[in-house]
C-alpha atoms as a PDB file:
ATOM      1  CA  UNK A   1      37.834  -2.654  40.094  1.00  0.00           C
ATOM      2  CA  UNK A   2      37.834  -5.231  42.502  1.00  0.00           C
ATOM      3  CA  UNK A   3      40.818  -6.765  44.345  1.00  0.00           C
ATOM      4  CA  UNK A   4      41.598  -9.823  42.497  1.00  0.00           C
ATOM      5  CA  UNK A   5      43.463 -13.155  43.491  1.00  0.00           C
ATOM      6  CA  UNK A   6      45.247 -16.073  41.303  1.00  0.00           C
ATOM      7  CA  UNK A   7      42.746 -19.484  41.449  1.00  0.00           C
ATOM      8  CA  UNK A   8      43.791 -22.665  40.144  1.00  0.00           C
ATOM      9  CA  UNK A   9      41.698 -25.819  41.206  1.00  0.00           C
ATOM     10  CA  UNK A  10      43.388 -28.841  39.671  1.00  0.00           C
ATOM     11  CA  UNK A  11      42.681 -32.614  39.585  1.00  0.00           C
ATOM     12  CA  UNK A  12      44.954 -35.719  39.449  1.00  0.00           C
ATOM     13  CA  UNK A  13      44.856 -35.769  35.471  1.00  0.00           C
ATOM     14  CA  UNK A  14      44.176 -32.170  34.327  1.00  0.00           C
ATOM     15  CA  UNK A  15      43.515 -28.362  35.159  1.00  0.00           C
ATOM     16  CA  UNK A  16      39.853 -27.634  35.888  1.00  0.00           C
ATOM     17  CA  UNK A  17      39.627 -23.526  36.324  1.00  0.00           C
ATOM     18  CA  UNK A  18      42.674 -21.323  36.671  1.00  0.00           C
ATOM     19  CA  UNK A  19      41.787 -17.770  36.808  1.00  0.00           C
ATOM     20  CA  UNK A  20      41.369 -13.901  38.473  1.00  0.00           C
ATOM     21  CA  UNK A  21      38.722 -14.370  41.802  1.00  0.00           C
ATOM     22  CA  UNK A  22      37.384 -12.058  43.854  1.00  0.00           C
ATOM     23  CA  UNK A  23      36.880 -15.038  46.127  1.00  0.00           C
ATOM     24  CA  UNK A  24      36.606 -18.447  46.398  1.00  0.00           C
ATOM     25  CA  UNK A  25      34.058 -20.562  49.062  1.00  0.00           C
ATOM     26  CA  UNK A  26      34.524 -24.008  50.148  1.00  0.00           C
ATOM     27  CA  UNK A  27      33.676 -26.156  53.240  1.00  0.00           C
ATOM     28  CA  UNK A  28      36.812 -27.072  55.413  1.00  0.00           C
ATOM     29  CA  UNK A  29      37.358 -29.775  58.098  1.00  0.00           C
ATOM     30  CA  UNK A  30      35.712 -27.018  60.359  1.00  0.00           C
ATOM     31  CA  UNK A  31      33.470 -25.204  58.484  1.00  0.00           C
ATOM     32  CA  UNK A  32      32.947 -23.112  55.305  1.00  0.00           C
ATOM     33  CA  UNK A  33      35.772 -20.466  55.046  1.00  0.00           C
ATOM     34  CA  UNK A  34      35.847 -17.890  52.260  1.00  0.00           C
ATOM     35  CA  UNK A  35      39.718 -16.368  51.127  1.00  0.00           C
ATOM     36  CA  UNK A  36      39.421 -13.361  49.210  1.00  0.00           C
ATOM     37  CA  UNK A  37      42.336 -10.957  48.576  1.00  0.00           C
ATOM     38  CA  UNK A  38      44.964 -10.081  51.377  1.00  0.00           C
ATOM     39  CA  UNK A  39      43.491 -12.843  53.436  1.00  0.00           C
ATOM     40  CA  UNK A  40      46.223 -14.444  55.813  1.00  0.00           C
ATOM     41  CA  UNK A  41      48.158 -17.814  54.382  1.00  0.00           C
ATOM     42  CA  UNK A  42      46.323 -21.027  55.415  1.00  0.00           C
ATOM     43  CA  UNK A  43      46.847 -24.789  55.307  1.00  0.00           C
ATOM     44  CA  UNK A  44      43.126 -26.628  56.252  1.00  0.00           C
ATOM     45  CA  UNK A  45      41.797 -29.997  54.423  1.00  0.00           C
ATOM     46  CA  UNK A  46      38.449 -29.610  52.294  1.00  0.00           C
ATOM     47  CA  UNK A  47      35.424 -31.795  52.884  1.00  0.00           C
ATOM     48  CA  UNK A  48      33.477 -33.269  49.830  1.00  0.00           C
ATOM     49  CA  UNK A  49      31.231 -30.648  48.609  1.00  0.00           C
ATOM     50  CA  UNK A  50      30.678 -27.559  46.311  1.00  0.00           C
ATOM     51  CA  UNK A  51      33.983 -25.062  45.673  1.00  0.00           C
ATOM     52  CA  UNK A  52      32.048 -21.534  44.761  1.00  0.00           C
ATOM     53  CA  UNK A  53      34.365 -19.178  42.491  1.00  0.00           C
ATOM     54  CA  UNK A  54      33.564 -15.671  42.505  1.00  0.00           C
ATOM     55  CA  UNK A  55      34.925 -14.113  39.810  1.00  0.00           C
ATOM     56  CA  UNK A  56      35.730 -10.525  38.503  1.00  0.00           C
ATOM     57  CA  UNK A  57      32.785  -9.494  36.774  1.00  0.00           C
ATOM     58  CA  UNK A  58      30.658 -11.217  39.842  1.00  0.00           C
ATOM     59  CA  UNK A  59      29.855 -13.896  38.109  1.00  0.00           C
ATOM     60  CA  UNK A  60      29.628 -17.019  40.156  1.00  0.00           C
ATOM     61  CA  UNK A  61      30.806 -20.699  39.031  1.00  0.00           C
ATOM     62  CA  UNK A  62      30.556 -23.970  41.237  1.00  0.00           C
ATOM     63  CA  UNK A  63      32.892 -26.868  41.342  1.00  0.00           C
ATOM     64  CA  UNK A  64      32.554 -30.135  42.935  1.00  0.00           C
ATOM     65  CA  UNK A  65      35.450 -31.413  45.147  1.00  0.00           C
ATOM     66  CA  UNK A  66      35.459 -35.096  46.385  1.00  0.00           C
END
């Protein structure tokens, strides 16, 4: 079993996913960064693009973020 970690990705009005990742991709301010488990705490501002959720059974799912 894969090491797991909590993802909620929320708007203004409502909850969009919440959910057990392997590990979640987006595109930061700097670049795309991936945080899977045990990766080290981190504060960075997202640029408009896709958020790609990798979940448990590897199953991928892609959000939008604007």
């Amino acid at each position: 079993m894969a090491m797991t970690i909590h993802c909620d990705i929320v708007s203004a009005e409502q909850e969009i996913y919440s959910g057990l990742v392997e590990m979640l991709v987006a595109t930061g301010a700097l670049g795309e960064l991936g945080v899977g488990y045990g990766h080290a705490p981190l504060l960075t501002s997202l640029i408009p693009g896709p958020v790609r959720v990798i979940k448990q059974n590897g199953e991928e799912e892609i959000f939008y973020v604007s």
